[in-house]
PDB file of N, CA and C in Angstrom:
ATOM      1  N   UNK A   1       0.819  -1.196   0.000  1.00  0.00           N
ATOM      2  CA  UNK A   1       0.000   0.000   0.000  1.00  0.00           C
ATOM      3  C   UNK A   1       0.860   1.256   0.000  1.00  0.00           C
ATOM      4  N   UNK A   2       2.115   1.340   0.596  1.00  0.00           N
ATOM      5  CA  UNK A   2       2.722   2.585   0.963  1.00  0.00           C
ATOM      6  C   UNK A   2       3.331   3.030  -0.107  1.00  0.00           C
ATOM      7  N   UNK A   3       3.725   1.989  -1.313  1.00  0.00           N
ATOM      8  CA  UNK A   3       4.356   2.705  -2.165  1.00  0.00           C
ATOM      9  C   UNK A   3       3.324   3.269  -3.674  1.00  0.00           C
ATOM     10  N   UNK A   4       2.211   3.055  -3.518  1.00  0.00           N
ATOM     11  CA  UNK A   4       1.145   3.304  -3.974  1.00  0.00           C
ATOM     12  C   UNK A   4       0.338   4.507  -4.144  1.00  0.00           C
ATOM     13  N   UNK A   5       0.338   4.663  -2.541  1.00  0.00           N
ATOM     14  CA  UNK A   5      -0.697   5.634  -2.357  1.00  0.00           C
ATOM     15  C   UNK A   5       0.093   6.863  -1.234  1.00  0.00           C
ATOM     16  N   UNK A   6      -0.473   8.145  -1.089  1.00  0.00           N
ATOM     17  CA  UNK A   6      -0.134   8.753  -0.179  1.00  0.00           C
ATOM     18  C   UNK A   6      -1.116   8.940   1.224  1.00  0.00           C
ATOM     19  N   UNK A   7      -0.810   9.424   2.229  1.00  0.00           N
ATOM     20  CA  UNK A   7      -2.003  10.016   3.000  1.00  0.00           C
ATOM     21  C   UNK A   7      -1.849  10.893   3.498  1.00  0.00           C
ATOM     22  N   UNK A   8      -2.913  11.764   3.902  1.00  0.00           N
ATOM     23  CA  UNK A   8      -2.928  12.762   4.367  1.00  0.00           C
ATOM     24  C   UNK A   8      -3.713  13.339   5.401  1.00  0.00           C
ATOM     25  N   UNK A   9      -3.303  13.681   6.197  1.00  0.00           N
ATOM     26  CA  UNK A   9      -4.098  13.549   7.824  1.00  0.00           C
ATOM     27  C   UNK A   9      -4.822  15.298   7.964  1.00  0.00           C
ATOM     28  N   UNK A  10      -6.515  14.916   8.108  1.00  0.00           N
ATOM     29  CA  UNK A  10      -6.800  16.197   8.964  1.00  0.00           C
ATOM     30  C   UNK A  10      -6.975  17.092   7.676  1.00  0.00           C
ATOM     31  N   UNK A  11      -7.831  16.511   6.605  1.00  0.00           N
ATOM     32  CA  UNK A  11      -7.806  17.148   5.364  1.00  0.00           C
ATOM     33  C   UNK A  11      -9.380  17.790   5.267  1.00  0.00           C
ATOM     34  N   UNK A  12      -9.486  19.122   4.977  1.00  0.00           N
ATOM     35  CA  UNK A  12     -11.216  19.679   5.302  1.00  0.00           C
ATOM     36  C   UNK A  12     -11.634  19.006   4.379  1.00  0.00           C
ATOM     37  N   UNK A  13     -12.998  18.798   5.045  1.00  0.00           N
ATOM     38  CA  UNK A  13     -14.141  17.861   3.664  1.00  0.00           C
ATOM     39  C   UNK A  13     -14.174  18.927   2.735  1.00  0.00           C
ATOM     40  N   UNK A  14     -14.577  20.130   2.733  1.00  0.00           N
ATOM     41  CA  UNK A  14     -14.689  21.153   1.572  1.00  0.00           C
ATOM     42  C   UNK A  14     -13.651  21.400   0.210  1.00  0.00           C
ATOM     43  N   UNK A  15     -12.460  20.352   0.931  1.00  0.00           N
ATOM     44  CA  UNK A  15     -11.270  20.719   0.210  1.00  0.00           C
ATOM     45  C   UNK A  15     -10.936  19.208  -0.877  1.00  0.00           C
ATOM     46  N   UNK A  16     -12.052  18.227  -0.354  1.00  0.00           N
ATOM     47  CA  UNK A  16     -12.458  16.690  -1.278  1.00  0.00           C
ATOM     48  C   UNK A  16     -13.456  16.977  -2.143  1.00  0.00           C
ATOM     49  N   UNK A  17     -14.784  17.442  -1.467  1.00  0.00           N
ATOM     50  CA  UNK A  17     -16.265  17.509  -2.142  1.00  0.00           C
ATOM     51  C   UNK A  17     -16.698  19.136  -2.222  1.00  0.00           C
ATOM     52  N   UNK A  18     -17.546  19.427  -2.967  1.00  0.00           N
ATOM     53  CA  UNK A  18     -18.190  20.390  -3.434  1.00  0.00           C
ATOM     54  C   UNK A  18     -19.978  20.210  -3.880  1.00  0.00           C
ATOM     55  N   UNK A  19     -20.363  20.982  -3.332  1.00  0.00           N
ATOM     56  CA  UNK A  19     -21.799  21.113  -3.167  1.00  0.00           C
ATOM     57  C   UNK A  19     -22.110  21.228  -4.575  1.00  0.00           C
ATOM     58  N   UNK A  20     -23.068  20.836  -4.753  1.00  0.00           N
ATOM     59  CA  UNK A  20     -23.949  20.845  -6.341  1.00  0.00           C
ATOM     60  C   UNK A  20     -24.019  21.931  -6.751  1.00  0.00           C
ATOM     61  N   UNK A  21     -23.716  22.449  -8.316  1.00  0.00           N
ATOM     62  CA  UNK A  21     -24.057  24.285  -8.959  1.00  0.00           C
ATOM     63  C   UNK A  21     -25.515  23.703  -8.865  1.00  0.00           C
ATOM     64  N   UNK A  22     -25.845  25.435  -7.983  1.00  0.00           N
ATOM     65  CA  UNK A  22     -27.499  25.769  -8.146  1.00  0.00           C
ATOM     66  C   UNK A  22     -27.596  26.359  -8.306  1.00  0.00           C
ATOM     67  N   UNK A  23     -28.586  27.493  -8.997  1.00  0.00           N
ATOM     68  CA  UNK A  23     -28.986  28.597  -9.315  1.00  0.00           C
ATOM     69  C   UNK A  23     -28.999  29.459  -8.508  1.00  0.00           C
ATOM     70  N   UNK A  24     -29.411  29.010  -6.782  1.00  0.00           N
ATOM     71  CA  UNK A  24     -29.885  29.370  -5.712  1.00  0.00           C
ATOM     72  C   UNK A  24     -28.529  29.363  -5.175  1.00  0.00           C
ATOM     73  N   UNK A  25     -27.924  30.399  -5.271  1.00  0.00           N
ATOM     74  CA  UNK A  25     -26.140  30.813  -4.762  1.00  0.00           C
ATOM     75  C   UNK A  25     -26.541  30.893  -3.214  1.00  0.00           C
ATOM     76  N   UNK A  26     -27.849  31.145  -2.510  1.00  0.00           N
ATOM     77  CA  UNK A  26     -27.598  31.030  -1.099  1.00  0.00           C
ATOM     78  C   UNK A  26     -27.584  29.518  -0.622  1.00  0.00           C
ATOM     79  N   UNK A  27     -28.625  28.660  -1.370  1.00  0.00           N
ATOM     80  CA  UNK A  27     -28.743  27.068  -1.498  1.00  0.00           C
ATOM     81  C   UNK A  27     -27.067  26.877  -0.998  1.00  0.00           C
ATOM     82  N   UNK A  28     -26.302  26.828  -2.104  1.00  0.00           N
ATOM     83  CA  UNK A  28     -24.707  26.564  -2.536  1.00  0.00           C
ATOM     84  C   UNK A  28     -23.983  26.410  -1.121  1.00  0.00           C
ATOM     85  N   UNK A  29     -24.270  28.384  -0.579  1.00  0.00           N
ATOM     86  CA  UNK A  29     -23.707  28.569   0.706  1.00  0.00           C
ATOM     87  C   UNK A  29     -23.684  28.030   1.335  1.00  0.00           C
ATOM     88  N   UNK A  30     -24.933  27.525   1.560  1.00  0.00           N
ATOM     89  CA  UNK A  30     -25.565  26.681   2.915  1.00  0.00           C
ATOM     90  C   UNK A  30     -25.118  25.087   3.201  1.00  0.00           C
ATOM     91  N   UNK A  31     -24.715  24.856   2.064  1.00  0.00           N
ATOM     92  CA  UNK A  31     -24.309  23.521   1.939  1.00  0.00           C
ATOM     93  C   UNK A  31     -22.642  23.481   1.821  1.00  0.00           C
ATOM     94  N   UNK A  32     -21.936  24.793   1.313  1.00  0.00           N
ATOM     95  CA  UNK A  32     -21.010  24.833   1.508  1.00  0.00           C
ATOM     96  C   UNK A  32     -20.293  24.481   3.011  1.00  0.00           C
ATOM     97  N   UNK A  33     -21.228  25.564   3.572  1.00  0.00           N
ATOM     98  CA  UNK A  33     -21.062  26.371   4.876  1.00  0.00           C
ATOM     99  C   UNK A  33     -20.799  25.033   5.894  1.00  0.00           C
ATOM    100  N   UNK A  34     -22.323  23.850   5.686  1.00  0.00           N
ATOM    101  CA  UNK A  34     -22.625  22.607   6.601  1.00  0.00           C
ATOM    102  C   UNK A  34     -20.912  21.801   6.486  1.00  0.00           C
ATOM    103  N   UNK A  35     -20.439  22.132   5.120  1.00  0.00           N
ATOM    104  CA  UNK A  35     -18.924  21.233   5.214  1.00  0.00           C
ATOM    105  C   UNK A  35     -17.862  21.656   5.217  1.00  0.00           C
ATOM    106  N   UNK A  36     -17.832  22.926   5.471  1.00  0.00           N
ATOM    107  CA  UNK A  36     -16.012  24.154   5.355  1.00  0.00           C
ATOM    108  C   UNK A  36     -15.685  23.427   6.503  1.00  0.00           C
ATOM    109  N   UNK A  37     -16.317  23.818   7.805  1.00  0.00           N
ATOM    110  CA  UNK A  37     -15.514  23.539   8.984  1.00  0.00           C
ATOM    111  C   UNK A  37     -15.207  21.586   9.241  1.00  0.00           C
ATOM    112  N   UNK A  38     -15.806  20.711   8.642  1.00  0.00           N
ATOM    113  CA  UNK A  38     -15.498  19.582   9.164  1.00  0.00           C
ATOM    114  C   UNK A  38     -14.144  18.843   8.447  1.00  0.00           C
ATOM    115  N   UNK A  39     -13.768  18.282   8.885  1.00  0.00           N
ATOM    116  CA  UNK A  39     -12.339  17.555   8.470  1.00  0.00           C
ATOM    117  C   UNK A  39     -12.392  15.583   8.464  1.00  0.00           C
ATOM    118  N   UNK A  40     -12.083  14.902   7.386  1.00  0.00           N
ATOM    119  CA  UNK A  40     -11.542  13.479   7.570  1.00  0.00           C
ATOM    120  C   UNK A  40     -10.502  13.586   8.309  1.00  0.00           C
ATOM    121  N   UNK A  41     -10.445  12.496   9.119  1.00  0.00           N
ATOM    122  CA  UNK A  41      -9.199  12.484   9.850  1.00  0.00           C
ATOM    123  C   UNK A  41      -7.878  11.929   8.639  1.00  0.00           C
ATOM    124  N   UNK A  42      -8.321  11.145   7.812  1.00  0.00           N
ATOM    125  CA  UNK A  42      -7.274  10.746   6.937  1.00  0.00           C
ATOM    126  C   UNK A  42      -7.602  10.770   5.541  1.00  0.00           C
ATOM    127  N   UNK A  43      -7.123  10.963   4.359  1.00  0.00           N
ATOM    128  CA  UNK A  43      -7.531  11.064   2.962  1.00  0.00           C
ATOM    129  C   UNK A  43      -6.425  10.335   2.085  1.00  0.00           C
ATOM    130  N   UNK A  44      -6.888   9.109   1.688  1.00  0.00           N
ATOM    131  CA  UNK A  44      -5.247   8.045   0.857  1.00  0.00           C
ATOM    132  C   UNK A  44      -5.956   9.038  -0.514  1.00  0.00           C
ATOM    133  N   UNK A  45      -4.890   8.962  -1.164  1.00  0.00           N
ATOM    134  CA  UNK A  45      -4.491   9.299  -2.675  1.00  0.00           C
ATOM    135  C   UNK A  45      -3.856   8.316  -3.292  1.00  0.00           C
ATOM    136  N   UNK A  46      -4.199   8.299  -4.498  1.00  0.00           N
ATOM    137  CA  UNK A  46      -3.270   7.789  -5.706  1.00  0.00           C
ATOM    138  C   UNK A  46      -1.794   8.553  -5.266  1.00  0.00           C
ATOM    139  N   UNK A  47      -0.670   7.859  -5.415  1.00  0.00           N
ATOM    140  CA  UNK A  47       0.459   8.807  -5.197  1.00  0.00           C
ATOM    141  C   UNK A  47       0.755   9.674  -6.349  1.00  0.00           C
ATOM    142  N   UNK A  48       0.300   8.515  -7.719  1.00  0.00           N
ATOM    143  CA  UNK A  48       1.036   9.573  -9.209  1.00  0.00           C
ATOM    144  C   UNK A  48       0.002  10.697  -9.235  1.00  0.00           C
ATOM    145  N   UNK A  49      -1.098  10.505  -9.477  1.00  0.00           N
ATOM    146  CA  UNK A  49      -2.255  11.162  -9.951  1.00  0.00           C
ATOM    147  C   UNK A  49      -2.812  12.513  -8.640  1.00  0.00           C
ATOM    148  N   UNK A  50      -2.363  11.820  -7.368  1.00  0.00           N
ATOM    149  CA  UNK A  50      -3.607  12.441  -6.440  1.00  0.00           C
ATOM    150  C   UNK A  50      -4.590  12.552  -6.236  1.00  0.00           C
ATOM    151  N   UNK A  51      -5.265  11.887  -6.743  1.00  0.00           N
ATOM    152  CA  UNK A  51      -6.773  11.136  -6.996  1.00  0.00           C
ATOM    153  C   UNK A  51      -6.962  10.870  -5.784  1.00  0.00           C
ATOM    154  N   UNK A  52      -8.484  11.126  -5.182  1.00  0.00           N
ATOM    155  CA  UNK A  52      -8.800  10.482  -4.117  1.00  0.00           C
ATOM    156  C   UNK A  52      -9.458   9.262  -3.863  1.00  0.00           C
ATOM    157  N   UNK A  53      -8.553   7.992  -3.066  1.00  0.00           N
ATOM    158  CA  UNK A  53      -9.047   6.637  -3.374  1.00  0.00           C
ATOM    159  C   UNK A  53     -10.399   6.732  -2.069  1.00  0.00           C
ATOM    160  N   UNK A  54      -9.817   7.442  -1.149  1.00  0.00           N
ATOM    161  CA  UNK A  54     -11.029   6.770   0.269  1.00  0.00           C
ATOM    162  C   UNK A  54     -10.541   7.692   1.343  1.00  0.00           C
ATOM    163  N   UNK A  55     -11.838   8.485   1.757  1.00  0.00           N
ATOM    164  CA  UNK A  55     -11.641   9.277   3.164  1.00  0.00           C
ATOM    165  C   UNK A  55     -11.817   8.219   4.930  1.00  0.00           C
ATOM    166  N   UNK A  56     -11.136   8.279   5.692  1.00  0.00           N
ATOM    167  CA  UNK A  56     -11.094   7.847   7.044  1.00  0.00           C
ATOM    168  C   UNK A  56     -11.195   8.398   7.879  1.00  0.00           C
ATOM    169  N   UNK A  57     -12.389   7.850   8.884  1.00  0.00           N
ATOM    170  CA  UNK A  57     -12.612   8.653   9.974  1.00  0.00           C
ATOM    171  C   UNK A  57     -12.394   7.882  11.005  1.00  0.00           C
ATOM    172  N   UNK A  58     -11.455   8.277  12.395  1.00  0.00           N
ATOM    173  CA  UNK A  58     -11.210   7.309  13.228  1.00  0.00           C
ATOM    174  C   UNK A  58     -12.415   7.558  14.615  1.00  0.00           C
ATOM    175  N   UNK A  59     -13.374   7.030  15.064  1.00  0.00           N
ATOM    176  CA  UNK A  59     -14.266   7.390  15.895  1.00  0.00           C
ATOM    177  C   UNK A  59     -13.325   6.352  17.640  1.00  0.00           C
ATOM    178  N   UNK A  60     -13.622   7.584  18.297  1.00  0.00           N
ATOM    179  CA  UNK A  60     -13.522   7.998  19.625  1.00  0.00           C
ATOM    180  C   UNK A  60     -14.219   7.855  20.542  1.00  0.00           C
ATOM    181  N   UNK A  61     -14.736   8.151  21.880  1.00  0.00           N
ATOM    182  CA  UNK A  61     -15.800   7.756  22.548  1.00  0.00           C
ATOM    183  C   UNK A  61     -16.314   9.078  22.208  1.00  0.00           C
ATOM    184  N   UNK A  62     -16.084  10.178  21.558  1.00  0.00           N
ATOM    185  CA  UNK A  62     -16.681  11.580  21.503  1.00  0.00           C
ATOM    186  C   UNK A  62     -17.859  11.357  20.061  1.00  0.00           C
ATOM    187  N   UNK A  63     -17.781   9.921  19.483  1.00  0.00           N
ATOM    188  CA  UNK A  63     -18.744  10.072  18.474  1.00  0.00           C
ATOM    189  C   UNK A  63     -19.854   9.167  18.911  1.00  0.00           C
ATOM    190  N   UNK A  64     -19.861   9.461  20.318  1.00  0.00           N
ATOM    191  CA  UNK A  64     -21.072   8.401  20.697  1.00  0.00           C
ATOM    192  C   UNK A  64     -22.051   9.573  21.687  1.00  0.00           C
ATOM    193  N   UNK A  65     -21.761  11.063  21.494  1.00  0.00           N
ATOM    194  CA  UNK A  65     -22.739  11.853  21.460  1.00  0.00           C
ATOM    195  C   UNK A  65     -23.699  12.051  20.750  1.00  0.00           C
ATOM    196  N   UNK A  66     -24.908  11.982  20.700  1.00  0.00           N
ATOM    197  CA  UNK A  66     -25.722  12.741  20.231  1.00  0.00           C
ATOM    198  C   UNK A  66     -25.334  13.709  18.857  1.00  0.00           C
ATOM    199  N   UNK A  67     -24.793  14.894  18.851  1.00  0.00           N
ATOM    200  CA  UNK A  67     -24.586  16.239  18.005  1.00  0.00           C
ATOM    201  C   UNK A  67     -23.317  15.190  17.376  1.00  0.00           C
ATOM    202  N   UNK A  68     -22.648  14.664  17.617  1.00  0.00           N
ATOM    203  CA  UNK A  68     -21.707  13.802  16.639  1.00  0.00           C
ATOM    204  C   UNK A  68     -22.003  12.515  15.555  1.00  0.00           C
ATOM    205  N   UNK A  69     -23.142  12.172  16.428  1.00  0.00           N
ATOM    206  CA  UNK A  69     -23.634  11.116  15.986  1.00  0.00           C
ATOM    207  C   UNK A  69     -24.331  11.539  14.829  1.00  0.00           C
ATOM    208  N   UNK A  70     -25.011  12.694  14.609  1.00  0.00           N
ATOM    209  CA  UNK A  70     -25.699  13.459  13.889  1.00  0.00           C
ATOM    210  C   UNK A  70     -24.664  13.789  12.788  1.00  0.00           C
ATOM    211  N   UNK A  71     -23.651  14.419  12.949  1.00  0.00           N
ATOM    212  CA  UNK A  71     -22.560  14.401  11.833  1.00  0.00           C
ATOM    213  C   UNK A  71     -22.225  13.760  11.238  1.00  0.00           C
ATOM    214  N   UNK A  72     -21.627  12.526  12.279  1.00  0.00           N
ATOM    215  CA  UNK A  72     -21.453  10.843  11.574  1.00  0.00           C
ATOM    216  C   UNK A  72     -21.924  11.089  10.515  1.00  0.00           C
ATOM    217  N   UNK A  73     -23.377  10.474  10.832  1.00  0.00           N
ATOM    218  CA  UNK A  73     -24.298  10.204   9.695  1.00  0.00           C
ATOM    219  C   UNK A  73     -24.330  11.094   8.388  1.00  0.00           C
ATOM    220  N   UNK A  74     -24.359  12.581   8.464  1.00  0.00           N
ATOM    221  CA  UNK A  74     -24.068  13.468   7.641  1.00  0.00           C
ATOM    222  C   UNK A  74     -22.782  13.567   6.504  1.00  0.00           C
ATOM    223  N   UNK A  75     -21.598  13.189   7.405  1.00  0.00           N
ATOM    224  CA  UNK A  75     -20.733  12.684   6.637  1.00  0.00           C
ATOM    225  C   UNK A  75     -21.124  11.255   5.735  1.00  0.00           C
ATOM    226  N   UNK A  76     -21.692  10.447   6.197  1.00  0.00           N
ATOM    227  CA  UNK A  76     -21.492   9.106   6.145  1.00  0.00           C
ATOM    228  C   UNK A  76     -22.429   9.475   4.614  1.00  0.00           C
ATOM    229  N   UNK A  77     -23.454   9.997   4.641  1.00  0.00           N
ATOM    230  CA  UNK A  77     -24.546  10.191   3.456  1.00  0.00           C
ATOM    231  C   UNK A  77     -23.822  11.047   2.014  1.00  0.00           C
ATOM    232  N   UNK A  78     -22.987  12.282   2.555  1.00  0.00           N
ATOM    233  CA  UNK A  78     -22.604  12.793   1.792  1.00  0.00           C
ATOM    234  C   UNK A  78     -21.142  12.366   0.798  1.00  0.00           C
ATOM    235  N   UNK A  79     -20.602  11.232   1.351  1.00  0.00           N
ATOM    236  CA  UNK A  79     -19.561  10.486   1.081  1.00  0.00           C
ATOM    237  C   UNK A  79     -20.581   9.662  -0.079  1.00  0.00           C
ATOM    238  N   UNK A  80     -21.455   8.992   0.545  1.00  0.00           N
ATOM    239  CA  UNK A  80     -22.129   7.895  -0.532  1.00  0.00           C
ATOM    240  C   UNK A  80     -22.689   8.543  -1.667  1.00  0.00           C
ATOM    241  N   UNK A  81     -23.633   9.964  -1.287  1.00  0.00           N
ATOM    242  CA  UNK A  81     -23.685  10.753  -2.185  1.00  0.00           C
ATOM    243  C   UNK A  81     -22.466  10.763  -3.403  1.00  0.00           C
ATOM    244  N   UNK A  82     -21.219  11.502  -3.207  1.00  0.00           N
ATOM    245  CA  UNK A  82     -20.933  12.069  -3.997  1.00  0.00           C
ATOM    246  C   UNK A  82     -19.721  10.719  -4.372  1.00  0.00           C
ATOM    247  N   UNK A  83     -20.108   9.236  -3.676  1.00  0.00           N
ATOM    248  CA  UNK A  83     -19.753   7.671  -4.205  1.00  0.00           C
ATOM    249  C   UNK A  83     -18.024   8.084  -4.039  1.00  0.00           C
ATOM    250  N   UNK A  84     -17.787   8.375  -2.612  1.00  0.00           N
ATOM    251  CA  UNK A  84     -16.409   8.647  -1.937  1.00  0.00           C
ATOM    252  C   UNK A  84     -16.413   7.374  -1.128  1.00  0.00           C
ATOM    253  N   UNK A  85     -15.825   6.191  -1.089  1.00  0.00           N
ATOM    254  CA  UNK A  85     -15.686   5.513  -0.389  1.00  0.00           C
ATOM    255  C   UNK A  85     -14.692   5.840   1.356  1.00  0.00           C
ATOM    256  N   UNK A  86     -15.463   5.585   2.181  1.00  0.00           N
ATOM    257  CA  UNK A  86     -15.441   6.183   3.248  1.00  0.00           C
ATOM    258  C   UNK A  86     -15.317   5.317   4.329  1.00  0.00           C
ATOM    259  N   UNK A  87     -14.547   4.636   5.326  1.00  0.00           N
ATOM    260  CA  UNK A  87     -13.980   3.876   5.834  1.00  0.00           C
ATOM    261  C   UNK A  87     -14.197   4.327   7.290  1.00  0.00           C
ATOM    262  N   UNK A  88     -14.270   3.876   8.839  1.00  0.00           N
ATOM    263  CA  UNK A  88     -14.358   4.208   9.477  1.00  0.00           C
ATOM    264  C   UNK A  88     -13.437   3.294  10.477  1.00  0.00           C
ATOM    265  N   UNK A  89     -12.898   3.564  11.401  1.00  0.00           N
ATOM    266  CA  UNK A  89     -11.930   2.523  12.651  1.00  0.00           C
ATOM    267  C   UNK A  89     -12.318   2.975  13.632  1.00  0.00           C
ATOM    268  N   UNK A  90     -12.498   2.002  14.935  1.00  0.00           N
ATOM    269  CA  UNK A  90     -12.587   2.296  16.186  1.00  0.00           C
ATOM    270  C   UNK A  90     -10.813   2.842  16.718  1.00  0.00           C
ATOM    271  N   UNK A  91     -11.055   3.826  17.379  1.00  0.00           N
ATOM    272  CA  UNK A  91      -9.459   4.394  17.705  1.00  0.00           C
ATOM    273  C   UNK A  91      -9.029   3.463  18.974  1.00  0.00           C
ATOM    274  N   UNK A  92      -7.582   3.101  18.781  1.00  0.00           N
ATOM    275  CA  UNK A  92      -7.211   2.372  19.358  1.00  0.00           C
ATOM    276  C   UNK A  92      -5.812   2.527  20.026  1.00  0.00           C
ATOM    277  N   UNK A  93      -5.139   2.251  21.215  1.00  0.00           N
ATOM    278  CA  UNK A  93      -3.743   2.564  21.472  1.00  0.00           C
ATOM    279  C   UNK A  93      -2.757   2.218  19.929  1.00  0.00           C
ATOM    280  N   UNK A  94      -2.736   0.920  19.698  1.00  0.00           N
ATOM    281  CA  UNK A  94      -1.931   0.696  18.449  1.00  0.00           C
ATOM    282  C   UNK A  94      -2.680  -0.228  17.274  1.00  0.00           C
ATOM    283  N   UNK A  95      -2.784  -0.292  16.398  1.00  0.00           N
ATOM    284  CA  UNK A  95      -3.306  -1.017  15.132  1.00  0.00           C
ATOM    285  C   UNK A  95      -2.961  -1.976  14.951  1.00  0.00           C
ATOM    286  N   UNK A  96      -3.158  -3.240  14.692  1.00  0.00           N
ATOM    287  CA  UNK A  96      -2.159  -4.125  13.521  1.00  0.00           C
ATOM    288  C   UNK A  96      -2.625  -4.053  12.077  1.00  0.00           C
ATOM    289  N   UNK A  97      -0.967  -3.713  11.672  1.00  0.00           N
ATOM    290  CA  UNK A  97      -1.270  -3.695   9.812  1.00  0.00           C
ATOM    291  C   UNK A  97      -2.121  -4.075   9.107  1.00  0.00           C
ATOM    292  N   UNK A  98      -1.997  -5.409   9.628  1.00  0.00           N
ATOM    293  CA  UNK A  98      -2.890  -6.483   8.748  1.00  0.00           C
ATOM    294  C   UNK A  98      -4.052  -6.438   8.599  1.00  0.00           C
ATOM    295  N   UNK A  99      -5.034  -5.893   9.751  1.00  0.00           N
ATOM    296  CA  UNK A  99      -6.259  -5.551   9.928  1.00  0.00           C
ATOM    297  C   UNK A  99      -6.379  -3.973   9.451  1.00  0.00           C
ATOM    298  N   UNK A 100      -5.802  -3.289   9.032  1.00  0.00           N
ATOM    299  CA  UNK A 100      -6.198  -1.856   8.550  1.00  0.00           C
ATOM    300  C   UNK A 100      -6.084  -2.078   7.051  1.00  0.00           C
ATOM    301  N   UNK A 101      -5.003  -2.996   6.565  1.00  0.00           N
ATOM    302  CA  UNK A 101      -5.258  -3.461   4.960  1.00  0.00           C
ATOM    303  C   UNK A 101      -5.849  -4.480   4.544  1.00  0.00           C
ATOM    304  N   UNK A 102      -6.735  -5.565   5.660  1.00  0.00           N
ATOM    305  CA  UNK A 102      -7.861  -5.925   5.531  1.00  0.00           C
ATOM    306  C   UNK A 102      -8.909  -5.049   5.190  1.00  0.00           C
ATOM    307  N   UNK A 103      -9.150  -3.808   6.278  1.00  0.00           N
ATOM    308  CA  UNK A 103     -10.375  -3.571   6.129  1.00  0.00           C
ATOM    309  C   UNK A 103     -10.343  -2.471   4.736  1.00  0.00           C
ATOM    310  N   UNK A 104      -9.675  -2.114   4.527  1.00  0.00           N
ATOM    311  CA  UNK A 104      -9.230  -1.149   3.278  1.00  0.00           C
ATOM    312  C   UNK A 104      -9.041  -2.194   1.914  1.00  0.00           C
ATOM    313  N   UNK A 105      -8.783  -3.554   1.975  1.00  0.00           N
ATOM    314  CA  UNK A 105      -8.639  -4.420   0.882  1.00  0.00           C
ATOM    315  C   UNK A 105      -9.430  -4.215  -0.285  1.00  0.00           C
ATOM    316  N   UNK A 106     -10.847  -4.370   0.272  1.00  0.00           N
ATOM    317  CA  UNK A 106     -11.860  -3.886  -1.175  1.00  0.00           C
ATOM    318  C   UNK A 106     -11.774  -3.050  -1.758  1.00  0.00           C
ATOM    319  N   UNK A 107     -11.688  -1.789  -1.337  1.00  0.00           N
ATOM    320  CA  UNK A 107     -12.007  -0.524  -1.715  1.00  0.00           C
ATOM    321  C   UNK A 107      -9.850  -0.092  -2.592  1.00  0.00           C
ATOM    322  N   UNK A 108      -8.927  -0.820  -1.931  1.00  0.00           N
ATOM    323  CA  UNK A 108      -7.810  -0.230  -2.592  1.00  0.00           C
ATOM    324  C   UNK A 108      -7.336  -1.080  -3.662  1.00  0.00           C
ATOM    325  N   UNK A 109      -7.903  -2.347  -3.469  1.00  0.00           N
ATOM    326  CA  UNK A 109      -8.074  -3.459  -5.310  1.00  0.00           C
ATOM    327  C   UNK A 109      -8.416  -2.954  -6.038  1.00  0.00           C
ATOM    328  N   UNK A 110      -9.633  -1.832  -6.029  1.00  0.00           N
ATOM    329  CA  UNK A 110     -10.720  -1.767  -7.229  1.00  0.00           C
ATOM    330  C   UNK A 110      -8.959  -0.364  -7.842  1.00  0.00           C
ATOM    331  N   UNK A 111      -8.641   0.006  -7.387  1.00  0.00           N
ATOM    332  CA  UNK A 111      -7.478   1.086  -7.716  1.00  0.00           C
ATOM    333  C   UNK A 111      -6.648   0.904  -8.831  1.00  0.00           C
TER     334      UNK A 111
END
């Protein structure tokens, strides 16, 4: 995977996806606005191209609020929307490899 792809940590969603052209330039805003401030925690790329293969979000015990949980989901819709494959991990002291390019296997074959 490493010599493949790059990553990039803490990348704003606004700076992956873009809200639909509408006529209705306040529409635009508003939808802009819902995604300037939020961030993937991680974004792999194609290394040649920079293409985006798959955004990662690592959830915390802070996404088992309410007002997060609500985002979750927001993210989670607008990823499928705009057919961003979107990956999620429980955060953990340390990882093993094998299980993070398990769970990434499908989605970095189709590449």
């Amino acid at each position: 995977m490493e010599e493949k792809y790059t990553i990039f940590s803490k990348v704003r969603i606004a700076d992956v996806l873009t809200p639909e052209s509408t006529p209705d330039k306040s529409k635009w805003q508003r939808a802009f606005n819902s995604i300037s401030a939020k961030h993937f925690d991680f974004v792999i790329c194609d290394r040649e191209e920079l293409t985006i293969v798959c955004a990662i979000e690592l959830n915390d015990k802070s996404h088992n609020r309410k007002n997060r949980k609500k985002r979750d989901e927001f993210v989670r819709e607008i990823c499928k929307n705009a057919a961003l494959p979107f990956v999620e991990f429980q955060v953990k002291h340390s990882y093993t490899m094998s299980k993070v390019h398990e769970k990434l296997a499908g989605i970095l074959v189709h590449q």
